[in-house]
Protein backbone atom coordinates (compact mmCIF):
# COMPACT_ATOMS: atom_id res chain seq x y z
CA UNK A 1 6.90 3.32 -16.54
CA UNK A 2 6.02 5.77 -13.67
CA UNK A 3 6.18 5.29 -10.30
CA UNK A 4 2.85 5.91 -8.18
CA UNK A 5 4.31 8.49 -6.43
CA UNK A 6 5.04 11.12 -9.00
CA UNK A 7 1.53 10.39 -9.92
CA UNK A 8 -0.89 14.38 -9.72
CA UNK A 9 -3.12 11.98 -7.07
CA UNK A 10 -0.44 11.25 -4.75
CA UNK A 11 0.79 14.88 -5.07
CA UNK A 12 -2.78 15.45 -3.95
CA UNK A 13 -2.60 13.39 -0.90
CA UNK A 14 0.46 14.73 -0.04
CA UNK A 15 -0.58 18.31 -0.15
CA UNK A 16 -4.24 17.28 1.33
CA UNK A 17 -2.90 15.83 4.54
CA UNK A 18 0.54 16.52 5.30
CA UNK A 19 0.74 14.40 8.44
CA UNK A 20 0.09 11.71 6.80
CA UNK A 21 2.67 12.13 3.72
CA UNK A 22 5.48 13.23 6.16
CA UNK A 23 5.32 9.65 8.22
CA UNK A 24 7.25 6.98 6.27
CA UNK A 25 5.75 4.24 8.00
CA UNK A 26 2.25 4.87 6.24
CA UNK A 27 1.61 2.71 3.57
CA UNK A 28 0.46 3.64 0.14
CA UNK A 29 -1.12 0.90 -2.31
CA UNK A 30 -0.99 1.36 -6.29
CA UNK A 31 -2.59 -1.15 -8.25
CA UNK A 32 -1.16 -1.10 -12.43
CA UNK A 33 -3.03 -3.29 -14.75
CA UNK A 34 -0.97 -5.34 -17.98
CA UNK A 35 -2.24 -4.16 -21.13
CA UNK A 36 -4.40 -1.17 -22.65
CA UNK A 37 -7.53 -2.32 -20.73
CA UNK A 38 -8.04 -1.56 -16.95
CA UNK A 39 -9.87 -3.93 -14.76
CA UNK A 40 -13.09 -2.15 -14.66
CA UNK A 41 -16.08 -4.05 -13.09
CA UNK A 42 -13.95 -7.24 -12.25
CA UNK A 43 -11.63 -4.69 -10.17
CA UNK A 44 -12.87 -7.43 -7.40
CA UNK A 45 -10.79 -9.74 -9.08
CA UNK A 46 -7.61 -8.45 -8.91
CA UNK A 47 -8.23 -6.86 -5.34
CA UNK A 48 -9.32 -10.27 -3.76
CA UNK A 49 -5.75 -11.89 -2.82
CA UNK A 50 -4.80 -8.06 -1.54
CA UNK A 51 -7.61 -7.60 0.79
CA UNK A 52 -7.16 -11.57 1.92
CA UNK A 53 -3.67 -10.15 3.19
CA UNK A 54 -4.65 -7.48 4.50
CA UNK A 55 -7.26 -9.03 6.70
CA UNK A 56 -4.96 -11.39 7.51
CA UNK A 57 -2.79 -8.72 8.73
CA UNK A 58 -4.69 -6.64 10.98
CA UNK A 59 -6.57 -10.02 12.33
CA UNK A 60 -3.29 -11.93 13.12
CA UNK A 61 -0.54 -9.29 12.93
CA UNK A 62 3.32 -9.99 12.01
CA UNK A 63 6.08 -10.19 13.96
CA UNK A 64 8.63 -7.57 12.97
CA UNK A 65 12.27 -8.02 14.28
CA UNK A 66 14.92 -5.13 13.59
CA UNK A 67 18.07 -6.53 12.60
CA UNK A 68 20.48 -4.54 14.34
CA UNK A 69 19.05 -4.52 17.91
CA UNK A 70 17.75 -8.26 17.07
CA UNK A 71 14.85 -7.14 19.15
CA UNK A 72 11.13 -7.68 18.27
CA UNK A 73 8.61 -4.76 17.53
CA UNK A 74 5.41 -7.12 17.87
């Protein structure tokens, strides 16, 4: 197993925009698949419950507190 980020399409996105590779709080979403098949047309099906979040996410927001200040970042 491989992680996504030694992947040649990460490598891409990191040499495309460098601004964006160099800031660790970016986030970067890899989907794998179980078995030989990939998803194909029903792609919707395994995105659905990741886009719900995500939604829910930039709609509501989280509260982030860092644990050695105890202070809030929200």
């Amino acid at each position: 197993m491989r992680h996504p980020s030694d992947s040649p399409s990460w490598k891409l996105v990191d040499h495309r925009w460098p601004d964006f590779a160099s800031e660790p709080r970016n986030l970067r979403l890899a989907i794998s698949a179980d078995g030989p098949r990939q998803p194909g047309n029903d792609i919707d099906v395994y995105l659905a419950p990741l886009l719900d979040d995500l939604k829910m996410l930039w709609d509501v927001g989280l509260n982030v507190m860092m644990c050695i200040s105890k202070r809030s970042l929200h």
